[in-house]
PDB file of N, CA and C in Angstrom:
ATOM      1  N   UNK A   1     105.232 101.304 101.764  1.00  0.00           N
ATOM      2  CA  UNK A   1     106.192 101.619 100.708  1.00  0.00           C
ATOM      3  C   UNK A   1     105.516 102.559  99.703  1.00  0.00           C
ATOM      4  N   UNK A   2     106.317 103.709  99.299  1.00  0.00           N
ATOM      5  CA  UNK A   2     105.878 104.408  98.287  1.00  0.00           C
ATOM      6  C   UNK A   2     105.089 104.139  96.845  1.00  0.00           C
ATOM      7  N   UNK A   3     104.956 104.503  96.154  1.00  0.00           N
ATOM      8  CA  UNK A   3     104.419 104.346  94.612  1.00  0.00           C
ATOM      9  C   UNK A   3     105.526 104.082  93.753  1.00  0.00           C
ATOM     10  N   UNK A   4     106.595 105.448  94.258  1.00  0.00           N
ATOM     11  CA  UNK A   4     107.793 105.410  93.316  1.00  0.00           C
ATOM     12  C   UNK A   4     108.933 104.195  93.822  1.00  0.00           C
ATOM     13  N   UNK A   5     108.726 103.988  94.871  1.00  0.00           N
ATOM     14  CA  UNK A   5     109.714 102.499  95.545  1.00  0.00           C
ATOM     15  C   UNK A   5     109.598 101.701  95.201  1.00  0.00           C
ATOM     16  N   UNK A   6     108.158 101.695  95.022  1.00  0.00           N
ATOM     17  CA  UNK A   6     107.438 100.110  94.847  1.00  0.00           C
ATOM     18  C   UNK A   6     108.126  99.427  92.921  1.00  0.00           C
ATOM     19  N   UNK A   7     107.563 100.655  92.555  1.00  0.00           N
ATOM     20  CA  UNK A   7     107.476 100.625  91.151  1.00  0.00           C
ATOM     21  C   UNK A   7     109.463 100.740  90.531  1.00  0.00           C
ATOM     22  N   UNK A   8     110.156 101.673  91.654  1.00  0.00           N
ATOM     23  CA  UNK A   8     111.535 101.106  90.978  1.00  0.00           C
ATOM     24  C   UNK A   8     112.189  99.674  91.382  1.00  0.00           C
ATOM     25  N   UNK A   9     111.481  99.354  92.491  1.00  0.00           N
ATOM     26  CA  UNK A   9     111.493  97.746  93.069  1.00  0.00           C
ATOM     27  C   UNK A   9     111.682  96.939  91.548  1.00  0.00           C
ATOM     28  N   UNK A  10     109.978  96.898  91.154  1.00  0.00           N
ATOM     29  CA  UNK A  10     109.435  96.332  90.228  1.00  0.00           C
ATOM     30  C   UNK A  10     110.252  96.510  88.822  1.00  0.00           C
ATOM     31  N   UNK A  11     110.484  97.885  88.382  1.00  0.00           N
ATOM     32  CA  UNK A  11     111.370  98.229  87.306  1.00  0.00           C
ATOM     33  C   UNK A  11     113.254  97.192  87.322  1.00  0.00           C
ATOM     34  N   UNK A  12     113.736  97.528  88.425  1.00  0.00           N
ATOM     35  CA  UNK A  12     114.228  96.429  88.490  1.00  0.00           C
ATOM     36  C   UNK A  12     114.605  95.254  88.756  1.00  0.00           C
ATOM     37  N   UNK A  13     113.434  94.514  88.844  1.00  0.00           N
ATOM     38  CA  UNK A  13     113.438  92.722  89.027  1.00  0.00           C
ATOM     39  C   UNK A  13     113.288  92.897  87.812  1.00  0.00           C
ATOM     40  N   UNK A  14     112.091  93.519  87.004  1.00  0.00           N
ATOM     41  CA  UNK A  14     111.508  93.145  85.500  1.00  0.00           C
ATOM     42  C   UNK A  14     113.209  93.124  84.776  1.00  0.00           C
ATOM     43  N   UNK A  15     113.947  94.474  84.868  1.00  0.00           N
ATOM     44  CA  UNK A  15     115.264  93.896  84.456  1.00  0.00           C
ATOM     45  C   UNK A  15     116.072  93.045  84.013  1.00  0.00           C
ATOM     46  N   UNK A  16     116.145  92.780  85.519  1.00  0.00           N
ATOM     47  CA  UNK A  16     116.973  91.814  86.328  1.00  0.00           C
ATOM     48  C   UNK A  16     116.803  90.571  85.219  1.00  0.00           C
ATOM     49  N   UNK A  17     115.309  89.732  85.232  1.00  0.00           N
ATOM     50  CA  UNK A  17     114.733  88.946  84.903  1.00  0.00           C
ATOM     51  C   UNK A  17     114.982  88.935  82.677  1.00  0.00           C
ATOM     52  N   UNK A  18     114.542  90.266  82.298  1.00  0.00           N
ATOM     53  CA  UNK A  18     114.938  90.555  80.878  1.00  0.00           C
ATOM     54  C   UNK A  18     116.806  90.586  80.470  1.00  0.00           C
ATOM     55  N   UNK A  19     117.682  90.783  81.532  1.00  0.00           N
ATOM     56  CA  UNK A  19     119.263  90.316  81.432  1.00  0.00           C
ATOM     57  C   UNK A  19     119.240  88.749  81.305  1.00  0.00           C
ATOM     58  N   UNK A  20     118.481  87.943  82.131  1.00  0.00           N
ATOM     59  CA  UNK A  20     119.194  86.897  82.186  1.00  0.00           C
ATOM     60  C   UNK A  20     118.457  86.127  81.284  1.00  0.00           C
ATOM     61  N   UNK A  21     117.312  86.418  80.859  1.00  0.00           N
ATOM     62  CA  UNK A  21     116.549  85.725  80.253  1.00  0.00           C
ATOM     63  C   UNK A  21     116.361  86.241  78.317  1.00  0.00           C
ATOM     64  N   UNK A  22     116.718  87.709  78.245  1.00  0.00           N
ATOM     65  CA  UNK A  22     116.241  87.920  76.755  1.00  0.00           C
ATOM     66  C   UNK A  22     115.457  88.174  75.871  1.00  0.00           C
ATOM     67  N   UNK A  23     115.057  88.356  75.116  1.00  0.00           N
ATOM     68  CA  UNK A  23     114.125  88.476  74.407  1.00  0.00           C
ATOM     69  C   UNK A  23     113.729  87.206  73.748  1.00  0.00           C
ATOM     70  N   UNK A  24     112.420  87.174  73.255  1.00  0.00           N
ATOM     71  CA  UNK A  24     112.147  85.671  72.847  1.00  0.00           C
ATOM     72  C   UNK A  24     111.181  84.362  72.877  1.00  0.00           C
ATOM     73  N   UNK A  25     110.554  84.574  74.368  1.00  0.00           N
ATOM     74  CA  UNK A  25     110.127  83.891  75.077  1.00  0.00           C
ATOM     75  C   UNK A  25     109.191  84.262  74.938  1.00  0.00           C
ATOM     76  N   UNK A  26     107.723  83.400  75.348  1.00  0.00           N
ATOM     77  CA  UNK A  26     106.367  83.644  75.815  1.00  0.00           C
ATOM     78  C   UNK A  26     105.943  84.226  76.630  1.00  0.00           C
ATOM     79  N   UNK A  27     104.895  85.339  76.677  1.00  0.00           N
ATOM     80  CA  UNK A  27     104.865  86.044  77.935  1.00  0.00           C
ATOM     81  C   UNK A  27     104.290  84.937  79.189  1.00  0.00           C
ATOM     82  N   UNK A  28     104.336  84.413  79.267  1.00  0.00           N
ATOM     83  CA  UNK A  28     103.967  83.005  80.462  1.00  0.00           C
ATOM     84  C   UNK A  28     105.108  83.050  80.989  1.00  0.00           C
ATOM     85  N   UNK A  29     106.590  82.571  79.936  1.00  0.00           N
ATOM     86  CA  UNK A  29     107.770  82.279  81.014  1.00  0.00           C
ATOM     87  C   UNK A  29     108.093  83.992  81.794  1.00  0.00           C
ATOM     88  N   UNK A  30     108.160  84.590  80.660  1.00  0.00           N
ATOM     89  CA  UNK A  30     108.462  86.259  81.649  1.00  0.00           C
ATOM     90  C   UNK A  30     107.724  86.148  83.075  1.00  0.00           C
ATOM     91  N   UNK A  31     106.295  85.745  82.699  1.00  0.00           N
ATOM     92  CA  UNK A  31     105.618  85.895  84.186  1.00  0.00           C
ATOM     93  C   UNK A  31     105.650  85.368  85.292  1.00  0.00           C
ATOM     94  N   UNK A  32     106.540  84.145  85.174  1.00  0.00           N
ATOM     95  CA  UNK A  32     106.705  82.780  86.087  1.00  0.00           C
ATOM     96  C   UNK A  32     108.434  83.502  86.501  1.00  0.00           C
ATOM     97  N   UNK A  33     108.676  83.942  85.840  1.00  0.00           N
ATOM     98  CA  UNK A  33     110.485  84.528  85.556  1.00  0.00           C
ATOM     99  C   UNK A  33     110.226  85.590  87.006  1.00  0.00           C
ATOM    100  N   UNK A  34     109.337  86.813  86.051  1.00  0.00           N
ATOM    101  CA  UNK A  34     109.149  87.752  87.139  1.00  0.00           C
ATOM    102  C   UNK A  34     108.472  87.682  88.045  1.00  0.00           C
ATOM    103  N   UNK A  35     107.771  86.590  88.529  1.00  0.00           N
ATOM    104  CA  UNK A  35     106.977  86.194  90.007  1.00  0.00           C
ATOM    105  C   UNK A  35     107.811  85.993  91.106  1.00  0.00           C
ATOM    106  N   UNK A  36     108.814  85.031  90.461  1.00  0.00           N
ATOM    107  CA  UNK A  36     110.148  84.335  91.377  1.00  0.00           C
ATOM    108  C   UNK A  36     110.840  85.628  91.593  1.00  0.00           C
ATOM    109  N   UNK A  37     111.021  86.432  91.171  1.00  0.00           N
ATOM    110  CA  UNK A  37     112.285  87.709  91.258  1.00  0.00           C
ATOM    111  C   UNK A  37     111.728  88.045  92.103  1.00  0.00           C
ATOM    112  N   UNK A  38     110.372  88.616  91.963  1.00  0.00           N
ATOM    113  CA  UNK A  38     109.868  89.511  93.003  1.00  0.00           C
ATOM    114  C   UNK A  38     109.245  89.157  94.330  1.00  0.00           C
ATOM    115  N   UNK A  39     109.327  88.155  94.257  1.00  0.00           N
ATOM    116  CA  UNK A  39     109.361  87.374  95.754  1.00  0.00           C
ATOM    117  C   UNK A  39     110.675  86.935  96.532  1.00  0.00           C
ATOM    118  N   UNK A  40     111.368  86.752  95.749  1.00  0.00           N
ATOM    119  CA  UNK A  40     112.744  86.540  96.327  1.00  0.00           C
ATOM    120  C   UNK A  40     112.960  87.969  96.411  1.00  0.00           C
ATOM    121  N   UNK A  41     112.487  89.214  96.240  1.00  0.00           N
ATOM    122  CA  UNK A  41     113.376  90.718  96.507  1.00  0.00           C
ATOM    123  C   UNK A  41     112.687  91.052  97.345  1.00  0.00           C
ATOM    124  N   UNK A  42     111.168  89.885  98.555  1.00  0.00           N
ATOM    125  CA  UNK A  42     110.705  90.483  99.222  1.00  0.00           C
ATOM    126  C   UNK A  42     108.921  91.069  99.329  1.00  0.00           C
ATOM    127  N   UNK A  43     108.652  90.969  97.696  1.00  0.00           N
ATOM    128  CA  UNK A  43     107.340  91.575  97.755  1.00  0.00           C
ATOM    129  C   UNK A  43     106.160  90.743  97.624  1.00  0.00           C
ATOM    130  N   UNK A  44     105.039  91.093  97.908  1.00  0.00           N
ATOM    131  CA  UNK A  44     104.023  90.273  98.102  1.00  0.00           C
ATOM    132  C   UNK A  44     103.006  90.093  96.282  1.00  0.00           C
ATOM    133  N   UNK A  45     102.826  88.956  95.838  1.00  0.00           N
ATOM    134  CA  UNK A  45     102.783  89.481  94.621  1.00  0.00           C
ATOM    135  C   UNK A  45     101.374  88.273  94.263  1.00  0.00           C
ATOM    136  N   UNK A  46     100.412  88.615  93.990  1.00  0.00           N
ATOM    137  CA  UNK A  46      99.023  88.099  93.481  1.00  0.00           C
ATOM    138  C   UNK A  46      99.336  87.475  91.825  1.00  0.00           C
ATOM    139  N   UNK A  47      99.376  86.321  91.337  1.00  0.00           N
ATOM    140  CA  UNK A  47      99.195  86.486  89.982  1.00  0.00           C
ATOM    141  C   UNK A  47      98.473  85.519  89.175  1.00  0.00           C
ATOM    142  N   UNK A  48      97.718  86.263  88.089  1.00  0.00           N
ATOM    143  CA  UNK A  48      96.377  85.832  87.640  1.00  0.00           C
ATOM    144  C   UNK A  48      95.174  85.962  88.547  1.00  0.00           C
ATOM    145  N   UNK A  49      95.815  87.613  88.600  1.00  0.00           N
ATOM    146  CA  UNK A  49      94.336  87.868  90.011  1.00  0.00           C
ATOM    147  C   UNK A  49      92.872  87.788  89.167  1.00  0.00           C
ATOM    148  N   UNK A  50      92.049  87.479  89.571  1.00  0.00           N
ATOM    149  CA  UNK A  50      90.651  87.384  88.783  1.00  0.00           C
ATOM    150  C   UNK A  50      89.786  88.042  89.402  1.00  0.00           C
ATOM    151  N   UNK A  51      89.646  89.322  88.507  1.00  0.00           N
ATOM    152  CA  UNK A  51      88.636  90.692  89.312  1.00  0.00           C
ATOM    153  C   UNK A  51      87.265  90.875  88.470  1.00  0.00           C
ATOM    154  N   UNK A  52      86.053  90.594  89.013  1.00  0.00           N
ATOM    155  CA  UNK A  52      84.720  90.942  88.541  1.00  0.00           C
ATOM    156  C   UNK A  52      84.146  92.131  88.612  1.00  0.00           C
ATOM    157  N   UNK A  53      83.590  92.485  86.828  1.00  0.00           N
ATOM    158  CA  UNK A  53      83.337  93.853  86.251  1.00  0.00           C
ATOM    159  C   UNK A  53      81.885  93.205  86.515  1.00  0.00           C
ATOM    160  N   UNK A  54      80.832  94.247  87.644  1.00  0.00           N
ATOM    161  CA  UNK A  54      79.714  94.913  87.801  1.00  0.00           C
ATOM    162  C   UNK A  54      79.151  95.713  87.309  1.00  0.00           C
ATOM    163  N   UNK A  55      77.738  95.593  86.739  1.00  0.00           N
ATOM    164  CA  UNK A  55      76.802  96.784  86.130  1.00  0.00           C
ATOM    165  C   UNK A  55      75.290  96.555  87.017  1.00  0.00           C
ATOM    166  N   UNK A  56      75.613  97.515  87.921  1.00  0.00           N
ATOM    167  CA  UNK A  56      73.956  97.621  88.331  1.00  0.00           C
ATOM    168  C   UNK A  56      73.680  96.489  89.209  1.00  0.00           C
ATOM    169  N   UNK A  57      74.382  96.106  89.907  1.00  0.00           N
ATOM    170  CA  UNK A  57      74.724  94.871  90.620  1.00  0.00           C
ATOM    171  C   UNK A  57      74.699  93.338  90.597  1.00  0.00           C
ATOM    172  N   UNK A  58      75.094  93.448  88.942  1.00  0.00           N
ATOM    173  CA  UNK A  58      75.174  91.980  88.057  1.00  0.00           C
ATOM    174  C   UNK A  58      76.325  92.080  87.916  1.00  0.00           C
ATOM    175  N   UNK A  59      77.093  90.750  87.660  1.00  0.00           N
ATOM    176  CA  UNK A  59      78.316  90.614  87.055  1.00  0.00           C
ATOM    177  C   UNK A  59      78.365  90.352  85.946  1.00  0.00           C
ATOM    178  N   UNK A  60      79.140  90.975  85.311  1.00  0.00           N
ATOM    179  CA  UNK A  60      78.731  91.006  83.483  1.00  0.00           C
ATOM    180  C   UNK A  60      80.140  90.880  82.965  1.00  0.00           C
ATOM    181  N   UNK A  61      80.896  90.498  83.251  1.00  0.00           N
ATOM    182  CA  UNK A  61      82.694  90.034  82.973  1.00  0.00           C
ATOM    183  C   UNK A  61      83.833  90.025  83.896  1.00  0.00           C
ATOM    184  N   UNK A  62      84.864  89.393  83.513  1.00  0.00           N
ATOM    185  CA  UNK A  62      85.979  89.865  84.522  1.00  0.00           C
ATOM    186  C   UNK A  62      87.473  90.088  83.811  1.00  0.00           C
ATOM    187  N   UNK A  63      88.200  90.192  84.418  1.00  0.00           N
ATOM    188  CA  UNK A  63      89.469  90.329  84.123  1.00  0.00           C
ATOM    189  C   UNK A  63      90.305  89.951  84.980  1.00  0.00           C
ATOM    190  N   UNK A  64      91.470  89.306  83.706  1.00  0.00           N
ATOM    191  CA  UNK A  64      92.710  88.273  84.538  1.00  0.00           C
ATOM    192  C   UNK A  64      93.747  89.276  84.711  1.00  0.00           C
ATOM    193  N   UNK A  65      94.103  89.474  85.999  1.00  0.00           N
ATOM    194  CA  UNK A  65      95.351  90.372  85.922  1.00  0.00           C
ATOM    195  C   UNK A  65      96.886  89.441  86.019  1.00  0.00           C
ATOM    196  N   UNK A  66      97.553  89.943  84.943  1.00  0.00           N
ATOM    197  CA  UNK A  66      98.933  89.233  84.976  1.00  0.00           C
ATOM    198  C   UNK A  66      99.638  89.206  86.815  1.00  0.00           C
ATOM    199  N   UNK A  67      99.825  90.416  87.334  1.00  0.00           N
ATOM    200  CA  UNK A  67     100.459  90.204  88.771  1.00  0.00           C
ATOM    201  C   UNK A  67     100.048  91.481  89.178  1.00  0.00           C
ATOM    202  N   UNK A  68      99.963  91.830  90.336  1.00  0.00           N
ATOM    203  CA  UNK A  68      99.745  92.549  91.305  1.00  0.00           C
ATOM    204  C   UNK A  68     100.365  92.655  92.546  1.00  0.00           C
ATOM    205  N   UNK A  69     101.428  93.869  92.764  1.00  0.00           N
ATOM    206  CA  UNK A  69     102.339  93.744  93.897  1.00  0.00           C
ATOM    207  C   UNK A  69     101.995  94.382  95.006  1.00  0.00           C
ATOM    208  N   UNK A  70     102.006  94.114  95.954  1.00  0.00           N
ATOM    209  CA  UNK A  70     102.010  94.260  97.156  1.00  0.00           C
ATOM    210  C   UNK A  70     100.375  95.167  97.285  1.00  0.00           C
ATOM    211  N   UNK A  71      99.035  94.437  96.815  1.00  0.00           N
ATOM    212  CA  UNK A  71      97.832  95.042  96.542  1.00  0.00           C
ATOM    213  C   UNK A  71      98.220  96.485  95.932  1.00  0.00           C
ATOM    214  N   UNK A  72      99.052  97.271  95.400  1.00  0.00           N
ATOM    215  CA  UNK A  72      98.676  98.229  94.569  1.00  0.00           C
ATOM    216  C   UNK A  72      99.122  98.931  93.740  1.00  0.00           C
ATOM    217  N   UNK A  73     100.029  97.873  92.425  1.00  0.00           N
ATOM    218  CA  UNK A  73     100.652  98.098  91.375  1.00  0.00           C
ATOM    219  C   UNK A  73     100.152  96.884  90.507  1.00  0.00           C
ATOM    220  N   UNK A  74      99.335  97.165  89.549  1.00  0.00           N
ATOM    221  CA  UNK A  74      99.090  95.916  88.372  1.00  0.00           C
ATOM    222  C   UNK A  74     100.365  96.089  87.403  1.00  0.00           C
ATOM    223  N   UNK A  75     100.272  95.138  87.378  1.00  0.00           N
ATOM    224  CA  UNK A  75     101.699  94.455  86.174  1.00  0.00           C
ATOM    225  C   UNK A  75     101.359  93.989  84.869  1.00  0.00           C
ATOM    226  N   UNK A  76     101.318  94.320  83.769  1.00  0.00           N
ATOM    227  CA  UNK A  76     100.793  93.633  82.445  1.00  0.00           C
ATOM    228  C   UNK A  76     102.066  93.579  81.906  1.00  0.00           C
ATOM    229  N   UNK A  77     102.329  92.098  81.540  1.00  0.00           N
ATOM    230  CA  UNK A  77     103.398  91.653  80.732  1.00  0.00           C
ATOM    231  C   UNK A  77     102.806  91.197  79.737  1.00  0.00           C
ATOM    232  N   UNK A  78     103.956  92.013  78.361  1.00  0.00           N
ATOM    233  CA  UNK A  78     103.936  91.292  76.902  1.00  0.00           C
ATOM    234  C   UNK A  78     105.280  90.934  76.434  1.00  0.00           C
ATOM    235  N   UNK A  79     105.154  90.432  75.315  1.00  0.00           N
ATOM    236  CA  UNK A  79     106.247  90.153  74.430  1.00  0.00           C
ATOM    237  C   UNK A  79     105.819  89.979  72.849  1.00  0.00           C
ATOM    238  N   UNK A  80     105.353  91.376  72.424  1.00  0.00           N
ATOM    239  CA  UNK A  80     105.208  91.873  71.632  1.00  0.00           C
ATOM    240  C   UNK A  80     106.145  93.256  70.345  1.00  0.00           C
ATOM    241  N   UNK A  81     106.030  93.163  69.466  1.00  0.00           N
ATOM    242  CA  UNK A  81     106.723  93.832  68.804  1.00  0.00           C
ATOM    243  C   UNK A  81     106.836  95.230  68.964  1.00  0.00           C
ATOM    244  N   UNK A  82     105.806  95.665  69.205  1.00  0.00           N
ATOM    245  CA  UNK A  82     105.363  97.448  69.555  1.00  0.00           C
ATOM    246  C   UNK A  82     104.224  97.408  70.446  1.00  0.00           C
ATOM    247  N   UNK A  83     104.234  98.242  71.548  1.00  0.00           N
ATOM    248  CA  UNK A  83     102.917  98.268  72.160  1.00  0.00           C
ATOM    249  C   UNK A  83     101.926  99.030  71.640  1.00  0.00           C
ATOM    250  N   UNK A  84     100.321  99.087  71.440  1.00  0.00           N
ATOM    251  CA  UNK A  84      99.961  99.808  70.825  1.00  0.00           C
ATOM    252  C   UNK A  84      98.660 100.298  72.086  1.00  0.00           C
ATOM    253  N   UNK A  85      97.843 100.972  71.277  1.00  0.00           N
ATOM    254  CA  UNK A  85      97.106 102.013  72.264  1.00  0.00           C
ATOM    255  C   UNK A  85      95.550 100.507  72.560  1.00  0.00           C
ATOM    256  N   UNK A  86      95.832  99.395  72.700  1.00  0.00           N
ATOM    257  CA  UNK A  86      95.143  98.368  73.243  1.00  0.00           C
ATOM    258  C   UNK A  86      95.420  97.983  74.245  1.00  0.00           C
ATOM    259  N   UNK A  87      96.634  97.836  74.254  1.00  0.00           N
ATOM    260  CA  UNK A  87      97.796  97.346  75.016  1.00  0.00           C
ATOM    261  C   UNK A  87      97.625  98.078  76.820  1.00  0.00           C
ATOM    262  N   UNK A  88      97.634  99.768  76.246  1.00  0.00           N
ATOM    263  CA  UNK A  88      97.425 100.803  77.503  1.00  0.00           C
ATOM    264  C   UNK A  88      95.733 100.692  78.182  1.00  0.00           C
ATOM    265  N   UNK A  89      94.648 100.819  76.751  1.00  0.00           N
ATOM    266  CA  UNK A  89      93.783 100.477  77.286  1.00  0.00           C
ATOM    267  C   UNK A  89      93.187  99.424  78.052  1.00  0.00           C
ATOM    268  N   UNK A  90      93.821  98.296  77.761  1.00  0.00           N
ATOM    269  CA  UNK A  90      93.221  97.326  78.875  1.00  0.00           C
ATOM    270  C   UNK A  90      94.147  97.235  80.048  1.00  0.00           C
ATOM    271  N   UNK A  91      95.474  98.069  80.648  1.00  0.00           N
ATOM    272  CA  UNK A  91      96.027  98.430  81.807  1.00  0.00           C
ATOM    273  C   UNK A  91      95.025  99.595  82.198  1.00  0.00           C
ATOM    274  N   UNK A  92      94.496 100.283  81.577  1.00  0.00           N
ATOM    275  CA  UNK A  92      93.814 101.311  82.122  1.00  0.00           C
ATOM    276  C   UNK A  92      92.182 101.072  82.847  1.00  0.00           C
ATOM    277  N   UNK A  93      91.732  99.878  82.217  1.00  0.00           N
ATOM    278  CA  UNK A  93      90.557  98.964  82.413  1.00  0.00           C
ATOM    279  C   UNK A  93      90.762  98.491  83.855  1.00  0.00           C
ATOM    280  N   UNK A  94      91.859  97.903  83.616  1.00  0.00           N
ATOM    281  CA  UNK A  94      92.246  97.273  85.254  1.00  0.00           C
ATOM    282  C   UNK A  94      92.189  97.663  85.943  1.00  0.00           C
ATOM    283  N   UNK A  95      92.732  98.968  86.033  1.00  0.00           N
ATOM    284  CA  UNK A  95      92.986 100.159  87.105  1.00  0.00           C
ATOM    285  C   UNK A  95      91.380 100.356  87.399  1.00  0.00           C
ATOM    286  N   UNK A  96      90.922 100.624  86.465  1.00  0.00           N
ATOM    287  CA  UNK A  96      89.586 101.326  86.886  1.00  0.00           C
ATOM    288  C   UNK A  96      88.839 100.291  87.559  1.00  0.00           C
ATOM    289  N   UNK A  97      88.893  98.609  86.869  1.00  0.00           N
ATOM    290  CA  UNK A  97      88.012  97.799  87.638  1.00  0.00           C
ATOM    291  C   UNK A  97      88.774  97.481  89.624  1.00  0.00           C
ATOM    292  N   UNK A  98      89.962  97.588  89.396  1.00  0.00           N
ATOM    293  CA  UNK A  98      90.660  97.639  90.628  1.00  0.00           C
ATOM    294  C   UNK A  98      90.399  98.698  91.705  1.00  0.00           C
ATOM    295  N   UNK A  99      90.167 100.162  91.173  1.00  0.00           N
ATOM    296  CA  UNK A  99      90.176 101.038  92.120  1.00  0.00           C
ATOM    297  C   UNK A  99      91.927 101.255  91.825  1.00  0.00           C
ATOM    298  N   UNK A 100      92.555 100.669  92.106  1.00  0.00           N
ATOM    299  CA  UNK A 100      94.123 100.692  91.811  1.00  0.00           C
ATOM    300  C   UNK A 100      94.482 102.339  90.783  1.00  0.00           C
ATOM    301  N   UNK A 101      95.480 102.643  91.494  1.00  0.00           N
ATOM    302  CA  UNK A 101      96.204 103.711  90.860  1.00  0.00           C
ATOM    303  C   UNK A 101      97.424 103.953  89.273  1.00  0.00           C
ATOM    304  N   UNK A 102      98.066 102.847  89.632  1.00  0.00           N
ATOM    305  CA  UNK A 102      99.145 102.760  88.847  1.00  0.00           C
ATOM    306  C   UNK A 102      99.215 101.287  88.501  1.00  0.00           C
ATOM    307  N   UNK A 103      99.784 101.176  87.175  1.00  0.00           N
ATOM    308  CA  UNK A 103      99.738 100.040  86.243  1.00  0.00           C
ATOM    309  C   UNK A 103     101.504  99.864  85.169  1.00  0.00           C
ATOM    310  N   UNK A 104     102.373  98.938  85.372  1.00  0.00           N
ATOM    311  CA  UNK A 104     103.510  99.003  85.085  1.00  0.00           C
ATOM    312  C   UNK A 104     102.941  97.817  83.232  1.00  0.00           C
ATOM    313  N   UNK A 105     103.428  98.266  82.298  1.00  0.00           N
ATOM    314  CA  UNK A 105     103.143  97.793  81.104  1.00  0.00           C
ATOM    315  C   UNK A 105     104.172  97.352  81.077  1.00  0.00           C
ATOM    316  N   UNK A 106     104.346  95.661  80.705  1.00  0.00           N
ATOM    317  CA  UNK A 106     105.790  95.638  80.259  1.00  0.00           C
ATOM    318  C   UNK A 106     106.850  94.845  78.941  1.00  0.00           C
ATOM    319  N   UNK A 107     106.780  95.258  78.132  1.00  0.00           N
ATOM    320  CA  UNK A 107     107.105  94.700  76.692  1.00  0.00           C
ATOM    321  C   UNK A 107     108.552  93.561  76.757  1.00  0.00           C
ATOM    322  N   UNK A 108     108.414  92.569  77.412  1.00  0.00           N
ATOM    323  CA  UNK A 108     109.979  91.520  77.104  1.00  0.00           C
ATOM    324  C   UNK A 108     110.417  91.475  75.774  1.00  0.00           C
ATOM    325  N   UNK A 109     109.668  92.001  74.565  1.00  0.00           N
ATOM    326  CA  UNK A 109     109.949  90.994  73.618  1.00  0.00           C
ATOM    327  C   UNK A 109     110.986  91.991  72.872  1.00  0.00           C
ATOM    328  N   UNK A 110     111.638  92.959  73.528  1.00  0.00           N
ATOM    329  CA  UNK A 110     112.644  94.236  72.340  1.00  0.00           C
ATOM    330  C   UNK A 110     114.088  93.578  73.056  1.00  0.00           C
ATOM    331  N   UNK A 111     114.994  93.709  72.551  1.00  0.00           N
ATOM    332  CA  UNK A 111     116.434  94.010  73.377  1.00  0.00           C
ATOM    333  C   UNK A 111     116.652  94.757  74.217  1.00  0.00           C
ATOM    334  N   UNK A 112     116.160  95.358  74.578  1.00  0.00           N
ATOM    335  CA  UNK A 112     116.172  96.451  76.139  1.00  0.00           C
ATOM    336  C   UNK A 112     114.479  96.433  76.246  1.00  0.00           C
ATOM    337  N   UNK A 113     114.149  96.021  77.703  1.00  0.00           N
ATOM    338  CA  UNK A 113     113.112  96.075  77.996  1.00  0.00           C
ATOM    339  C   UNK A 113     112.075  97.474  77.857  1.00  0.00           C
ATOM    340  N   UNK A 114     110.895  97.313  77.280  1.00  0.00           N
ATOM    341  CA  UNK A 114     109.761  98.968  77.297  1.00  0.00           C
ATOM    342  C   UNK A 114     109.316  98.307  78.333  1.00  0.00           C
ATOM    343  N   UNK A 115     109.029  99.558  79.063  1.00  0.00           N
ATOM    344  CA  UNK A 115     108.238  99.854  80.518  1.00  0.00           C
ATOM    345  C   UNK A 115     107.685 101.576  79.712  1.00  0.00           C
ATOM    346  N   UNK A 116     106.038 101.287  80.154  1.00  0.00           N
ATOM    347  CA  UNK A 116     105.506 101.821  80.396  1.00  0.00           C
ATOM    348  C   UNK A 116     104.428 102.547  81.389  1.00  0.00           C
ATOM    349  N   UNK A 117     104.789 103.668  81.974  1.00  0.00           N
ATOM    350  CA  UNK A 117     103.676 103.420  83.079  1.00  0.00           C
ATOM    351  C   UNK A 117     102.149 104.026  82.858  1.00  0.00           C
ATOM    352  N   UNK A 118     101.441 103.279  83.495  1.00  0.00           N
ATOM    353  CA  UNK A 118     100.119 103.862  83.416  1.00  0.00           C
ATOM    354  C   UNK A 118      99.116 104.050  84.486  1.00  0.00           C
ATOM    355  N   UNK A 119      98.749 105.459  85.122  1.00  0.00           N
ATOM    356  CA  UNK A 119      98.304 105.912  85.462  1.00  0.00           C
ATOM    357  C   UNK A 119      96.283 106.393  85.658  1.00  0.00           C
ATOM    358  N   UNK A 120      95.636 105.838  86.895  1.00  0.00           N
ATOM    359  CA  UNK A 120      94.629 105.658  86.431  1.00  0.00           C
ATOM    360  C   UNK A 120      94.033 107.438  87.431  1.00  0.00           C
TER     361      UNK A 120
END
């Protein structure tokens, strides 16, 4: 499946999931919300993947990824007021500790869902 398939897949379950559900909620239920969608539409979906950051062949941290579809779209869900340039940087972190290409940002917490994409 494409990049752009995958990701309008993803664009609308996240939807799907922000219609029936709203603004409001903890980003936990969004993530349990949008796990179920996107398995019921078919896709293969990792979540709370736990990826280890290497220096020099020590492990020196890691990172929790919210979901990961079908090995190669990270998913970061918030439910926050404004996203800010933290927000992109640690989707952009991921990417890089992943090897992974593309990173879907996704804000539940407005009346119409922000999607942002990010590109590594």
């Amino acid at each position: 499946m494409e990049f752009e398939e995958l990701s309008s897949k993803i664009i609308k379950a996240a939807i799907e999931v922000h219609k029936k559900l709203g603004p409001g909620f903890l980003e936990s239920i969004y993530q349990q919300a949008l796990l179920i969608q996107l398995k019921k539409d078919g896709l293969k979906v990792e979540t709370q993947k736990e990826v280890k950051i290497h220096y020099n062949g020590q492990e020196v941290g890691t990172h929790r990824l919210d979901l990961v579809v079908n090995k190669t779209i990270i998913i970061e869900l918030k439910a926050v007021k404004e996203f800010d340039g933290s927000h992109i940087a640690q989707v952009i972190s991921y990417l890089k500790a992943t090897g992974l290409k593309i990173g879907l940002l996704l804000n539940f917490a407005k009346a119409t869902l922000e999607i942002k994409r990010v590109v590594n």
